[in-house]
Structures are given as structure tokens and as C-alpha cells.
N, C-alpha and C. Protein backbone atom coordinates (compact mmCIF):
# COMPACT_ATOMS: atom_id res chain seq x y z
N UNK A 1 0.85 -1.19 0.00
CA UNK A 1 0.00 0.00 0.00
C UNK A 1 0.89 1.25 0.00
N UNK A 2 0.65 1.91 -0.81
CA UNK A 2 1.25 3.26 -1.02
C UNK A 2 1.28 4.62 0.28
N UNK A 3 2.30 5.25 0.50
CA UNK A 3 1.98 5.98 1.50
C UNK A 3 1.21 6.89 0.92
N UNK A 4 0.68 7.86 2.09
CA UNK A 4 -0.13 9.08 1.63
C UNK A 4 1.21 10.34 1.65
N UNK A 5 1.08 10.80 0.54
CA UNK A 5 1.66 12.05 0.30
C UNK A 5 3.11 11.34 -0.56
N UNK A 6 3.53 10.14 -0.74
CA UNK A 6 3.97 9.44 -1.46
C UNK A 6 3.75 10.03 -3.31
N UNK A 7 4.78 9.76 -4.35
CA UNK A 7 4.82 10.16 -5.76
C UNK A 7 3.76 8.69 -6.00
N UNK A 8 3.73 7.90 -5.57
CA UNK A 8 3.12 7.17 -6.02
C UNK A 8 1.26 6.96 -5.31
N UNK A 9 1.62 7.11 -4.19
CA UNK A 9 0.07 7.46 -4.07
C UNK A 9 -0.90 9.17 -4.75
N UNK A 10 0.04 9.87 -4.85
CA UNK A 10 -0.40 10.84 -6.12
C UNK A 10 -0.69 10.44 -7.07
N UNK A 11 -0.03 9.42 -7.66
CA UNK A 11 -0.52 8.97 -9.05
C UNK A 11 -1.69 8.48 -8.97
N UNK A 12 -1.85 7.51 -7.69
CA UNK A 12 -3.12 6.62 -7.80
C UNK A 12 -4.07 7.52 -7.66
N UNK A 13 -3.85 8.57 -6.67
CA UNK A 13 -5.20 9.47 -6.32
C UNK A 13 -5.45 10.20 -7.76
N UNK A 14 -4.35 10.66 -8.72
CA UNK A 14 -4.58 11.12 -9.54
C UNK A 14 -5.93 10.42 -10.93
N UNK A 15 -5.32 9.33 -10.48
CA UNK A 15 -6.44 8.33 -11.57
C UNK A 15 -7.43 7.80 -10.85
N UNK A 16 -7.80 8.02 -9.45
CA UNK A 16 -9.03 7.77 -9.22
C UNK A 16 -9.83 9.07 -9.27
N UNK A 17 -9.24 10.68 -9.32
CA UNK A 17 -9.74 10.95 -9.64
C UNK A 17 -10.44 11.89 -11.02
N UNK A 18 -9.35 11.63 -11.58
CA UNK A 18 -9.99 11.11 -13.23
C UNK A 18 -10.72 10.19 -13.63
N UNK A 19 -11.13 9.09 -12.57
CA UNK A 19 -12.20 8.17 -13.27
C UNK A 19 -13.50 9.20 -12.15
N UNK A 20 -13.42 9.11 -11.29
CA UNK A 20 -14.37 10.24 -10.27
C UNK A 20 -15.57 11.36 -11.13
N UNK A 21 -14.19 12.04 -11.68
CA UNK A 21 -14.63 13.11 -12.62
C UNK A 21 -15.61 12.38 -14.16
N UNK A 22 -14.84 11.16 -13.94
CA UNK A 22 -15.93 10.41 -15.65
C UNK A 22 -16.94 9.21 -14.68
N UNK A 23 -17.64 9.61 -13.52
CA UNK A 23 -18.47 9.53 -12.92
C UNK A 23 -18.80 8.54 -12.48
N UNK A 24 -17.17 7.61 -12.49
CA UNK A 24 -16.92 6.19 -11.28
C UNK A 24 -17.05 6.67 -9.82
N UNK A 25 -18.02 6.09 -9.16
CA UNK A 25 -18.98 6.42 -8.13
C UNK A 25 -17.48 5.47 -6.75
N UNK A 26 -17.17 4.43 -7.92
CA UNK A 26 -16.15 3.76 -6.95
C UNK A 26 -15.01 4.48 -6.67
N UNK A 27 -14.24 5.09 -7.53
CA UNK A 27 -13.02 5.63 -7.65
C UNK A 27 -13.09 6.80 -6.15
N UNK A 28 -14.39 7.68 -6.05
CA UNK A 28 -14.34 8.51 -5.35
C UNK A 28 -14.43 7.81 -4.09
N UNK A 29 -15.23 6.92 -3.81
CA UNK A 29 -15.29 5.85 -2.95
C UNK A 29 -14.03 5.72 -2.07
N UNK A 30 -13.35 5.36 -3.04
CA UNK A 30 -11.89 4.48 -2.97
C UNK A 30 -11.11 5.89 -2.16
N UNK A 31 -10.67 6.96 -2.72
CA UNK A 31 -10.63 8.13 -2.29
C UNK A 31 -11.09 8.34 -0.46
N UNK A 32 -12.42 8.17 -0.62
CA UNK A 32 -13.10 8.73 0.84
C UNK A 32 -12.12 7.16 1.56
N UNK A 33 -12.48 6.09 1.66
CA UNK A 33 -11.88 5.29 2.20
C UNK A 33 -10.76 5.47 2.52
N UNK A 34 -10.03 5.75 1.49
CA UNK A 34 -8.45 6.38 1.70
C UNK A 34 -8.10 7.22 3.17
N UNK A 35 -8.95 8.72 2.86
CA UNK A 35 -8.54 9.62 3.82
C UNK A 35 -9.50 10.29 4.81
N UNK A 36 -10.93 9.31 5.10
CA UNK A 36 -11.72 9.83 5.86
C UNK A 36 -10.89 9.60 7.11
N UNK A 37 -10.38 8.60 7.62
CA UNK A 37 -10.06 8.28 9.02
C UNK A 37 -8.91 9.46 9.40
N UNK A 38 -8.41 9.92 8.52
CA UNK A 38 -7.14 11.11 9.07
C UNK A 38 -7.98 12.26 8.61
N UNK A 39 -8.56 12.77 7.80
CA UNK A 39 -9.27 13.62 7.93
C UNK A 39 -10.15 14.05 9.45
N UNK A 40 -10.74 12.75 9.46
CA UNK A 40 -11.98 13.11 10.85
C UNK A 40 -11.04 13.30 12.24
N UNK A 41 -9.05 12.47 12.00
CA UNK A 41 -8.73 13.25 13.00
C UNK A 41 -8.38 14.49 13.44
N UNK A 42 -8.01 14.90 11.63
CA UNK A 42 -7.50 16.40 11.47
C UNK A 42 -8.61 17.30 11.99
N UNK A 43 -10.06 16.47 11.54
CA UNK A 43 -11.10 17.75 12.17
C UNK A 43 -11.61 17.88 13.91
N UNK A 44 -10.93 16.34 14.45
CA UNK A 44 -11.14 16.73 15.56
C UNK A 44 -10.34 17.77 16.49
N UNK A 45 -9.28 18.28 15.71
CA UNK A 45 -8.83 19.12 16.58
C UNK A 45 -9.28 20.37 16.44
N UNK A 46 -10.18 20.50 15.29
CA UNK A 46 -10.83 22.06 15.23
C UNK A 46 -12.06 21.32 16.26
N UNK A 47 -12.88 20.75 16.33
CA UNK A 47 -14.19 20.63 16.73
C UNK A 47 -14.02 19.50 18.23
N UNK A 48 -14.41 19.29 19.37
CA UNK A 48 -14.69 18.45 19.93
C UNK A 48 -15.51 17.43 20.07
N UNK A 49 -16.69 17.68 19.36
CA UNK A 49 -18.31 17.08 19.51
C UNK A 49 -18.22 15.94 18.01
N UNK A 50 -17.81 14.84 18.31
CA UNK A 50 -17.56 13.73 17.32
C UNK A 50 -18.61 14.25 16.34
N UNK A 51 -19.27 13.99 16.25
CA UNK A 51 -20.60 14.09 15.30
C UNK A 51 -20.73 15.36 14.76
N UNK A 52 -20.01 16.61 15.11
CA UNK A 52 -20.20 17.53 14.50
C UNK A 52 -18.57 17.66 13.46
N UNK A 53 -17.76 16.77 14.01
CA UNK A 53 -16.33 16.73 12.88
C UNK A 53 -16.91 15.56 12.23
N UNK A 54 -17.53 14.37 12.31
CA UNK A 54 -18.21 14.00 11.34
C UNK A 54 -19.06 14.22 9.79
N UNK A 55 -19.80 15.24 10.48
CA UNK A 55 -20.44 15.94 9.56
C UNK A 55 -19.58 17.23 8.73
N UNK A 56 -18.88 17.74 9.06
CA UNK A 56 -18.16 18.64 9.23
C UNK A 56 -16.73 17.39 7.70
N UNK A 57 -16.61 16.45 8.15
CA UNK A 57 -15.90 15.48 7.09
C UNK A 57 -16.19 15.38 5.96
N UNK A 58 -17.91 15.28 6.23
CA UNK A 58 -18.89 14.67 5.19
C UNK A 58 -19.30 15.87 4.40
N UNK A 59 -19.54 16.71 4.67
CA UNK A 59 -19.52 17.93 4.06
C UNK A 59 -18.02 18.27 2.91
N UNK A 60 -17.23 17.96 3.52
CA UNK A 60 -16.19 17.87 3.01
C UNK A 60 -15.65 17.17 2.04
N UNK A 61 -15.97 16.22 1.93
CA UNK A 61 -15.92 15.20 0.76
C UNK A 61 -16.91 15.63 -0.60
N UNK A 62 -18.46 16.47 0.22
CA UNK A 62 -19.12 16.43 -1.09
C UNK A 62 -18.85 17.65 -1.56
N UNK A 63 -18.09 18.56 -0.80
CA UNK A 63 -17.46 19.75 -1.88
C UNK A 63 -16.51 19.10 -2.77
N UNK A 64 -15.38 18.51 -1.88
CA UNK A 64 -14.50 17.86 -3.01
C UNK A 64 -14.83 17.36 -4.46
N UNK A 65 -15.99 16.26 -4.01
CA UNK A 65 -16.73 15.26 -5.20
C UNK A 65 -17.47 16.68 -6.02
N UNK A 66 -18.21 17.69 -5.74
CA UNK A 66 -18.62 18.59 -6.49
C UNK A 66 -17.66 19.44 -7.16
N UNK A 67 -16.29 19.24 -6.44
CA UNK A 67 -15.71 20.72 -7.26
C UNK A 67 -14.22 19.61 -7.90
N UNK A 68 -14.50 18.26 -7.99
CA UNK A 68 -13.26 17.72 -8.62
C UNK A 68 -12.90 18.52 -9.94
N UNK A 69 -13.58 19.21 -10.90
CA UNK A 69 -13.28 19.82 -12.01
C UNK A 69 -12.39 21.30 -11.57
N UNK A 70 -12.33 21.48 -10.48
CA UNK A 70 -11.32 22.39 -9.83
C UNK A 70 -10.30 22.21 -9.34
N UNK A 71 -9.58 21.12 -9.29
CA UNK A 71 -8.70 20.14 -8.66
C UNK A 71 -7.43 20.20 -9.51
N UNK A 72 -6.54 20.98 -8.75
CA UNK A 72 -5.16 21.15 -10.02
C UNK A 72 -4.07 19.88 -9.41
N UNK A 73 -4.02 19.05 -10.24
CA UNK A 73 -3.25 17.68 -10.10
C UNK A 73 -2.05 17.89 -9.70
N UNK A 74 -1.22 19.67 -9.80
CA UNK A 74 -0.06 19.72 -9.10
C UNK A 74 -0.04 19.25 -7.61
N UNK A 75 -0.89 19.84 -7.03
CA UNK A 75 -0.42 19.35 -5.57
C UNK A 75 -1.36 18.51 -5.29
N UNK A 76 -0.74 17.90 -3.97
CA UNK A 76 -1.72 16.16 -3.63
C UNK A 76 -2.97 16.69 -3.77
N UNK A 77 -4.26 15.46 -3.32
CA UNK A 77 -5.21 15.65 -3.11
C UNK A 77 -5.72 15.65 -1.79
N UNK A 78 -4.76 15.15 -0.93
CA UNK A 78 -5.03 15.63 0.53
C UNK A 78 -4.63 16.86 0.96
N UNK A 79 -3.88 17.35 0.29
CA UNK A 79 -3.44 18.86 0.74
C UNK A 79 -5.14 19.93 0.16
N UNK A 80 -5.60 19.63 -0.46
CA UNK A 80 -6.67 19.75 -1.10
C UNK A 80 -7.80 19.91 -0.22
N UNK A 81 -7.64 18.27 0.09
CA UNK A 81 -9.01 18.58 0.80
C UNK A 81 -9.29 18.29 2.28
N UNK A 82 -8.02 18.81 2.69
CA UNK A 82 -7.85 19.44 3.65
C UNK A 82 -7.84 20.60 4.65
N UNK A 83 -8.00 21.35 2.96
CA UNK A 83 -7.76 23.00 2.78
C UNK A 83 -9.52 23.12 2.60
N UNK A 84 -10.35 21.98 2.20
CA UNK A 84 -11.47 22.16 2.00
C UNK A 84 -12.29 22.03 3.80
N UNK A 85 -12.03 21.29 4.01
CA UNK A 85 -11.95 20.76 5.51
C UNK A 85 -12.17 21.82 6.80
N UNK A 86 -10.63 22.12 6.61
CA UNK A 86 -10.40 23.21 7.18
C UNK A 86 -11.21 24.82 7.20
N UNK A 87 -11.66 24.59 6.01
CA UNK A 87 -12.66 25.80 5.73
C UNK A 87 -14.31 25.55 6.45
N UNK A 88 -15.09 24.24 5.95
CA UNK A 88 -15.96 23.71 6.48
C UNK A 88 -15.92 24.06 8.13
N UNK A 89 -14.44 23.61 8.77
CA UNK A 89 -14.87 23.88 10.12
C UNK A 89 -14.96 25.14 10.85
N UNK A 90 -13.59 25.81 10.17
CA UNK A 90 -14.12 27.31 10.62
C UNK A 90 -15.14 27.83 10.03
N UNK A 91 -16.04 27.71 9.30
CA UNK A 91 -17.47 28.22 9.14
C UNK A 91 -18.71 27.58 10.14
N UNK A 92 -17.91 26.02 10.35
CA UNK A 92 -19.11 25.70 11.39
C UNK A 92 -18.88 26.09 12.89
N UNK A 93 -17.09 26.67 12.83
CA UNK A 93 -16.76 27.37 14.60
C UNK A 93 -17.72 28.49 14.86
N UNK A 94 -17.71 29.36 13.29
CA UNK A 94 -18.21 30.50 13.19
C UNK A 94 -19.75 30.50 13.69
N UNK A 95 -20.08 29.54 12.97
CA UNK A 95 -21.82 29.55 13.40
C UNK A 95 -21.96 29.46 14.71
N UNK A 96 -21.42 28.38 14.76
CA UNK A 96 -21.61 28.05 16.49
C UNK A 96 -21.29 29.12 17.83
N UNK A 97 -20.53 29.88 17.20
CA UNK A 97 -20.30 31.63 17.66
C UNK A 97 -21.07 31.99 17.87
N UNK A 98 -21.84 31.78 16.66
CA UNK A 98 -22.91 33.17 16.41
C UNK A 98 -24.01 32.26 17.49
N UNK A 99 -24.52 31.41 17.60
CA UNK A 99 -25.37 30.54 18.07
C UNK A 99 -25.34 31.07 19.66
N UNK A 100 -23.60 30.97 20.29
CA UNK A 100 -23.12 31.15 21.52
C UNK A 100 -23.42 32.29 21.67
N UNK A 101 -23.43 33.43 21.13
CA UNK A 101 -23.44 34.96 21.38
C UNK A 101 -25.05 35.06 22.48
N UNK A 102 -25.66 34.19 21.88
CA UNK A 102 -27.19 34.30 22.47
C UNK A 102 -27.05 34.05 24.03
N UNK A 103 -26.21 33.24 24.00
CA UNK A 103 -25.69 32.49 25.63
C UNK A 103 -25.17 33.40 26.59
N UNK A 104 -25.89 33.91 28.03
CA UNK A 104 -25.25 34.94 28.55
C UNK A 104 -24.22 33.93 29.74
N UNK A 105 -23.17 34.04 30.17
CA UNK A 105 -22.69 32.86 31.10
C UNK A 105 -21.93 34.30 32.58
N UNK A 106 -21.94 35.04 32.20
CA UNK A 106 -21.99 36.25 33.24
C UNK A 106 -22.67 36.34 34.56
N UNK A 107 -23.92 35.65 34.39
CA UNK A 107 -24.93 35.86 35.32
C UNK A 107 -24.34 34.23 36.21
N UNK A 108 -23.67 33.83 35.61
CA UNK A 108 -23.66 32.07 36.50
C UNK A 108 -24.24 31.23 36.10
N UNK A 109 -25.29 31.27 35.68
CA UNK A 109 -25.86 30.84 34.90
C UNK A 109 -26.17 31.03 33.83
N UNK A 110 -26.32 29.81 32.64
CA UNK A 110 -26.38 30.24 30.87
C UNK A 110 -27.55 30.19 30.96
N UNK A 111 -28.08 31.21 29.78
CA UNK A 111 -29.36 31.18 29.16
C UNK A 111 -29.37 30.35 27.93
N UNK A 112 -30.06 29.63 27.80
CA UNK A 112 -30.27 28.50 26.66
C UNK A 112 -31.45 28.51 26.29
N UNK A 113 -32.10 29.98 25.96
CA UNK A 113 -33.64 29.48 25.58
C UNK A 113 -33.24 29.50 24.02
N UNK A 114 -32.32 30.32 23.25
CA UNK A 114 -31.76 30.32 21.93
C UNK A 114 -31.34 29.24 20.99
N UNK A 115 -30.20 28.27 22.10
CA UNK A 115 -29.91 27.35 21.53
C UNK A 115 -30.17 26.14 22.06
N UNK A 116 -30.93 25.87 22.55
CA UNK A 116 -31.61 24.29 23.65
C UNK A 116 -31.93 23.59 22.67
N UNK A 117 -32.53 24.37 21.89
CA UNK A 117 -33.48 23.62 20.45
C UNK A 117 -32.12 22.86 19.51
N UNK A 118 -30.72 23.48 19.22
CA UNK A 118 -29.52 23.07 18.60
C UNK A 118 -28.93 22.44 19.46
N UNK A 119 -28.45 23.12 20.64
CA UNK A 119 -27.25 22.03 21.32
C UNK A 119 -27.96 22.15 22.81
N UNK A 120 -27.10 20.50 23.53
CA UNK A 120 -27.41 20.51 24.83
C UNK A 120 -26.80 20.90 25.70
N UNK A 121 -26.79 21.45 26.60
CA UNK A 121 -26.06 22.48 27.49
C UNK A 121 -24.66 21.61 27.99
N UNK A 122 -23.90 20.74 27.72
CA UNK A 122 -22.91 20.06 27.82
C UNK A 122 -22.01 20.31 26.20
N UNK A 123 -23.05 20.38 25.47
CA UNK A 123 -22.50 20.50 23.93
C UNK A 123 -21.92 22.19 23.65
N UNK A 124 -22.81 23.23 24.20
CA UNK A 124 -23.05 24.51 24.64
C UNK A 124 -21.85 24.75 25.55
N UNK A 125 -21.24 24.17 26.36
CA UNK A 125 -19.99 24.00 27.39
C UNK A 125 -18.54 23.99 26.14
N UNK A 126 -18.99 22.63 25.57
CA UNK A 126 -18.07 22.11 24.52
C UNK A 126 -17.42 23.05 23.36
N UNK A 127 -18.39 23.66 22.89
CA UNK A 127 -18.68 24.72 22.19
C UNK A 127 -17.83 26.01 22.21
N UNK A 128 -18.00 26.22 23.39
CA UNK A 128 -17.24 27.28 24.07
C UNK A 128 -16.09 26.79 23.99
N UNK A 129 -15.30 25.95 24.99
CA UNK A 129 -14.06 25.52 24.87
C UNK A 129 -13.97 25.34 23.58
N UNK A 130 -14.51 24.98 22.63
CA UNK A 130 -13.70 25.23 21.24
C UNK A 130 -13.74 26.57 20.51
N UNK A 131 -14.27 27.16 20.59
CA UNK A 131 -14.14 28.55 20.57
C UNK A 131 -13.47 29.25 20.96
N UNK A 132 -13.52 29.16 22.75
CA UNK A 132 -11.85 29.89 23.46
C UNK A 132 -10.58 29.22 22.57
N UNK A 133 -10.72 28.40 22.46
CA UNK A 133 -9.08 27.44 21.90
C UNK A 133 -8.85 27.97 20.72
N UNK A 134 -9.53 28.11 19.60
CA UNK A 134 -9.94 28.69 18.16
C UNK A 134 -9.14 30.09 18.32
N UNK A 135 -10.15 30.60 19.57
CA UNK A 135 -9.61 32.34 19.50
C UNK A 135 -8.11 32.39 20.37
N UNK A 136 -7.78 31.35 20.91
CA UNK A 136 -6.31 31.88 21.70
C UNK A 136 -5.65 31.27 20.65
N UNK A 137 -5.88 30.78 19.73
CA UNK A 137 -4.51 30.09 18.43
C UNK A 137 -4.87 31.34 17.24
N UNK A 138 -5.71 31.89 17.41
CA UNK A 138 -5.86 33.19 16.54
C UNK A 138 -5.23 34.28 16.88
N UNK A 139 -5.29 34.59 18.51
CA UNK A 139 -4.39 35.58 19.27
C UNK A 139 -3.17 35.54 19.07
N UNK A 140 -2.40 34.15 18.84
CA UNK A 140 -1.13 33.92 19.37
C UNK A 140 -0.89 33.95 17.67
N UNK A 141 -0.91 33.99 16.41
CA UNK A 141 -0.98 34.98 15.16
C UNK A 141 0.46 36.03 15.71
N UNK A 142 1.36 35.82 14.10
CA UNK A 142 2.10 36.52 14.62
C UNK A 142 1.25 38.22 14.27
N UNK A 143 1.84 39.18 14.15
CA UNK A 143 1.26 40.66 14.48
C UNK A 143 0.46 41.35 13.22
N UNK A 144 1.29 40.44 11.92
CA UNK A 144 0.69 40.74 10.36
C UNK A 144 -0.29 40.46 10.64
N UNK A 145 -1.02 38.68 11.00
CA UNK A 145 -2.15 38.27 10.58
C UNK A 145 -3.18 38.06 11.88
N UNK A 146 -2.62 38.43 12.47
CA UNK A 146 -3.71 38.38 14.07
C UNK A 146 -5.21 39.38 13.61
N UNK A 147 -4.66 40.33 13.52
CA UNK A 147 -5.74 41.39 13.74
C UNK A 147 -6.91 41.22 12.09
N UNK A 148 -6.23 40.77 10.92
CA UNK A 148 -6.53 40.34 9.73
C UNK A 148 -7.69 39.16 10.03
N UNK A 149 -6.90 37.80 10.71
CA UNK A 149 -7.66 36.82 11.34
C UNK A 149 -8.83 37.10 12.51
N UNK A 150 -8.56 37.94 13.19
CA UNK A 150 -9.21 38.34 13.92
C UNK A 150 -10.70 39.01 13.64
N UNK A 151 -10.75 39.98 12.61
CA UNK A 151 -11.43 40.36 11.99
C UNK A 151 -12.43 38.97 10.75
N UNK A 152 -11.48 38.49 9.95
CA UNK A 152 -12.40 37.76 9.60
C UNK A 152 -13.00 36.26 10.27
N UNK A 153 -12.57 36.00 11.11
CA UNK A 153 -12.90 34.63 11.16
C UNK A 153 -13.57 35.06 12.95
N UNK A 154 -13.43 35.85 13.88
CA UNK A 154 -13.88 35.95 15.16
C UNK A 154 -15.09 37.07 14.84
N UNK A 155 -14.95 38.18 14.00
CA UNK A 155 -16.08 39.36 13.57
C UNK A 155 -16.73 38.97 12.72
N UNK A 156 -16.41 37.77 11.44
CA UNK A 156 -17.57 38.14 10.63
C UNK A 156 -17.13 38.99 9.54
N UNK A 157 -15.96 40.39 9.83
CA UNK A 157 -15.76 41.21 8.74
C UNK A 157 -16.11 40.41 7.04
N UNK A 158 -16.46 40.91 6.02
CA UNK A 158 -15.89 40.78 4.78
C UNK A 158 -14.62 41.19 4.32
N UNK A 159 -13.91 41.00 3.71
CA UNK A 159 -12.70 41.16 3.00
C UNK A 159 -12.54 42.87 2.54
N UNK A 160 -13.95 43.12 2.48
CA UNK A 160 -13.52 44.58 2.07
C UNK A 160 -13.61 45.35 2.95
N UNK A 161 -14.34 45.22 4.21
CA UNK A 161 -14.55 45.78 5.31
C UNK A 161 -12.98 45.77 6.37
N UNK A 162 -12.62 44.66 6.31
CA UNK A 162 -11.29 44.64 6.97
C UNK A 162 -10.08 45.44 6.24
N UNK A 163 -10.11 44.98 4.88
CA UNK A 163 -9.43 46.21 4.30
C UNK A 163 -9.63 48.11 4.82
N UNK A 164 -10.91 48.54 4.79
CA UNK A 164 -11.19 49.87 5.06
C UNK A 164 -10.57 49.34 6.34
N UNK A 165 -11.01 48.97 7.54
CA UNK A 165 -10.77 49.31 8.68
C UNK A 165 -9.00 49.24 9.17
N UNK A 166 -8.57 48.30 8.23
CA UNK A 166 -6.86 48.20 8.86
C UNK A 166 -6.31 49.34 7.65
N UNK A 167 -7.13 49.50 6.71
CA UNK A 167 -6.38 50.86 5.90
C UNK A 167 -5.32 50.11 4.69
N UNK A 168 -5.50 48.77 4.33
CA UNK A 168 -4.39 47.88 3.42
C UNK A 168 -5.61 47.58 2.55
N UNK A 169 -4.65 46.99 1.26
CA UNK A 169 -5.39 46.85 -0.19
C UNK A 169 -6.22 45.30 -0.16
N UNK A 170 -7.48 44.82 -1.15
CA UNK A 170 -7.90 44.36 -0.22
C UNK A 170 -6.99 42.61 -1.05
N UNK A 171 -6.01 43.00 -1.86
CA UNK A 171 -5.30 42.15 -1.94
C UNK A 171 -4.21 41.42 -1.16
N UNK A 172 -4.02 42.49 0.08
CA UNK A 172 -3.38 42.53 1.19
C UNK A 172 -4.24 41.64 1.87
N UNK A 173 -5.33 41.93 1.77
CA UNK A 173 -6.04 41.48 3.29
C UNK A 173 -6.23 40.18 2.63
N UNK A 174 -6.35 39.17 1.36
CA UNK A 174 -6.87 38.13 1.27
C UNK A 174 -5.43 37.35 1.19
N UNK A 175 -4.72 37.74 0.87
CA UNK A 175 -3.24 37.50 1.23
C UNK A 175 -2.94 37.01 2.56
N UNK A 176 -3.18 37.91 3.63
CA UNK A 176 -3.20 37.67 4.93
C UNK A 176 -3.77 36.40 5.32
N UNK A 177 -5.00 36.55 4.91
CA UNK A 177 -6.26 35.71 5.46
C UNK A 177 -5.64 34.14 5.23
N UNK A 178 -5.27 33.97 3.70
CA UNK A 178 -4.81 32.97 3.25
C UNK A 178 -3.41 32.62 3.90
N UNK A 179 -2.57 33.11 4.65
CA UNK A 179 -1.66 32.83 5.21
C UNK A 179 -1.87 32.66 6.63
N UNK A 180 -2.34 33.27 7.24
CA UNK A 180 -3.29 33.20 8.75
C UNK A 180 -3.58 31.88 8.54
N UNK A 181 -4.68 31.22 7.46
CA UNK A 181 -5.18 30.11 7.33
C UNK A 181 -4.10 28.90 7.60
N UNK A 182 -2.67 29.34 6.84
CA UNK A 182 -1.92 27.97 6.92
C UNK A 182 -1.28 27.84 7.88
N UNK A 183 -0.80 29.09 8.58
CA UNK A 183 -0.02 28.74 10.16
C UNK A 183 -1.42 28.25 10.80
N UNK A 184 -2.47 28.74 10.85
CA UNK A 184 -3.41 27.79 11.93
C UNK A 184 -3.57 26.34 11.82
N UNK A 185 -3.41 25.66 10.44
CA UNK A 185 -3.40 24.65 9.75
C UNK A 185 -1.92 23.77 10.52
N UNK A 186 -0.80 24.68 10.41
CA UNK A 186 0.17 24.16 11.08
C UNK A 186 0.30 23.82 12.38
N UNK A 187 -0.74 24.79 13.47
CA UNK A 187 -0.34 24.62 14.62
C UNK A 187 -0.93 23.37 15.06
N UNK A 188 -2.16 23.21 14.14
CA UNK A 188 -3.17 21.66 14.66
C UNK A 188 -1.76 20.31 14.19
């Protein structure tokens, strides 16, 4: 068996997914088999709640399988869709933000009339700790991309909004963003 990230397991991934793309249902198959089990560990370190890096996987695969016609055969396909991965979860940290914002924990007690209906107040706990962890590996950003990262992925900013507000072009700022992205990628 070929290693992963191996010249030769490139090749194979390469021709499974060229048969993928000519709409061998197996080839992609073969693929998910390949790299779900290191994927779902890569996502457990963004997410705690099994079932939500689960889904969070699975999501992930069907961007891949939808956007294989975007897939530049230079670099692996786990570097790929990993980068796909990785995106999936910080959008689902993000939500779950936004979800938490409703949560007052000041008083000693949380209010959960917002999210009781989504998560259970142990998941709502969980949540948080992945969130604090999210935002102290965003803090610790060296000084370029902290405040860049900070803005898009903890505020919400758009790309052009963070541009006006740090006063840089907004080719700067997606520059950033995209580099922010891979040291966080590194620190997991």
C-alpha cells in the first residue's frame, strides 16, 4: 500500500480521480476510504463534539466530489481537501459563535432558551471551549495576521470591510487571510 503524500500514491489518487470526474462512483469511494479516518482526525482538533467533525468530514468530501473539475493535479489531493476541511470547520466554529453569542454565562448561569433547540447544554460547554481554543490560536498569530484573522474569522468582517478598517489593499487582506489560514493549519 502506497503511503499518503507518497509520488506514487499521487498517481493513484490522480487516476481515481480522473475516473471520479468520468463519474466512477467507486473511484471517489476508494478516495473517501483512503482519507476519511485522518481527515476526521485532522477535524477533531478544530471541533470536539464527534458528530459535528463528522459531519463537518462529510460535508467535506461532497465539496470535493462537487468541485473535482477544480482540482489542479499539481499538488496532492489531501493537501486539497484538507484546505477544503479546514474551511468547512471554521465556518461551522463561526456559526456556532454566532449561536453562543445568544448564551449569557456572566450571570452564573447560561441562558439556553436560543440554543436548547440546537445544542445541549454540555455540547453549549463544549462549544465554548472550542471557541476559546480557536480564538487563543488566533491571538497567538504573529502581528501581520492576528488582527486580519481576527477580523475575519472571530467578527464576521468581509474582505472589504477589513481592508477599510486596517487601511491595506484588499489584496493585502486576502493574502493575509490565506496565510493566517496555513499557520493555523500548522499549529493543529
Amino acid at each position: 500500500m502506497a503511503k499518503i503524500g507518497s509520488k506514487h500514491s499521487n498517481t493513484d489518487d490522480y487516476n481515481l480521480i480522473i475516473a471520479a470526474r468520468n463519474g466512477d462512483q467507486k473511484a471517489f469511494a476508494a478516495l473517501y476510504d483512503k482519507y476519511r479516518s485522518a481527515l476526521l482526525a485532522f477535524l477533531l482538533k478544530y471541533v470536539s463534539i464527534t458528530e459535528d467533525a463528522e459531519d463537518i468530514c462529510q460535508r467535506s468530501f461532497e465539496k470535493a466530489f462537487m468541485n473535482l473539475g477544480r482540482y489542479n493535479p499539481q499538488y496532492a489531493f489531501s493537501t486539497w481537501l484538507y484546505i477544503i476541511a479546514q474551511n468547512e470547520a471554521i465556518d461551522h466554529i463561526r456559526k456556532a459563535r454566532n449561536a453562543l453569542k445568544s448564551v449569557s454565562l456572566s450571570g452564573g448561569e447560561a441562558d439556553l432558551r436560543d440554543v436548547s433547540v440546537t445544542y445541549s447544554p454540555e455540547e453549549v460547554v463544549i462549544l465554548k471551549q472550542d471557541m476559546d481554543h480557536f480564538t487563543s490560536r488566533i491571538l497567538n498569530l504573529p502581528d501581520k495576521y492576528r488582527e486580519v484573522a481576527r477580523l475575519r474569522f472571530l467578527r464576521d468582517y468581509a474582505y472589504e470591510e477589513i481592508a477599510k478598517e486596517l487601511q491595506i489593499t484588499l489584496g493585502a487582506v486576502k493574502t493575509r487571510i490565506n496565510r493566517a489560514k496555513k499557520i493555523l493549519r500548522e499549529t493543529i
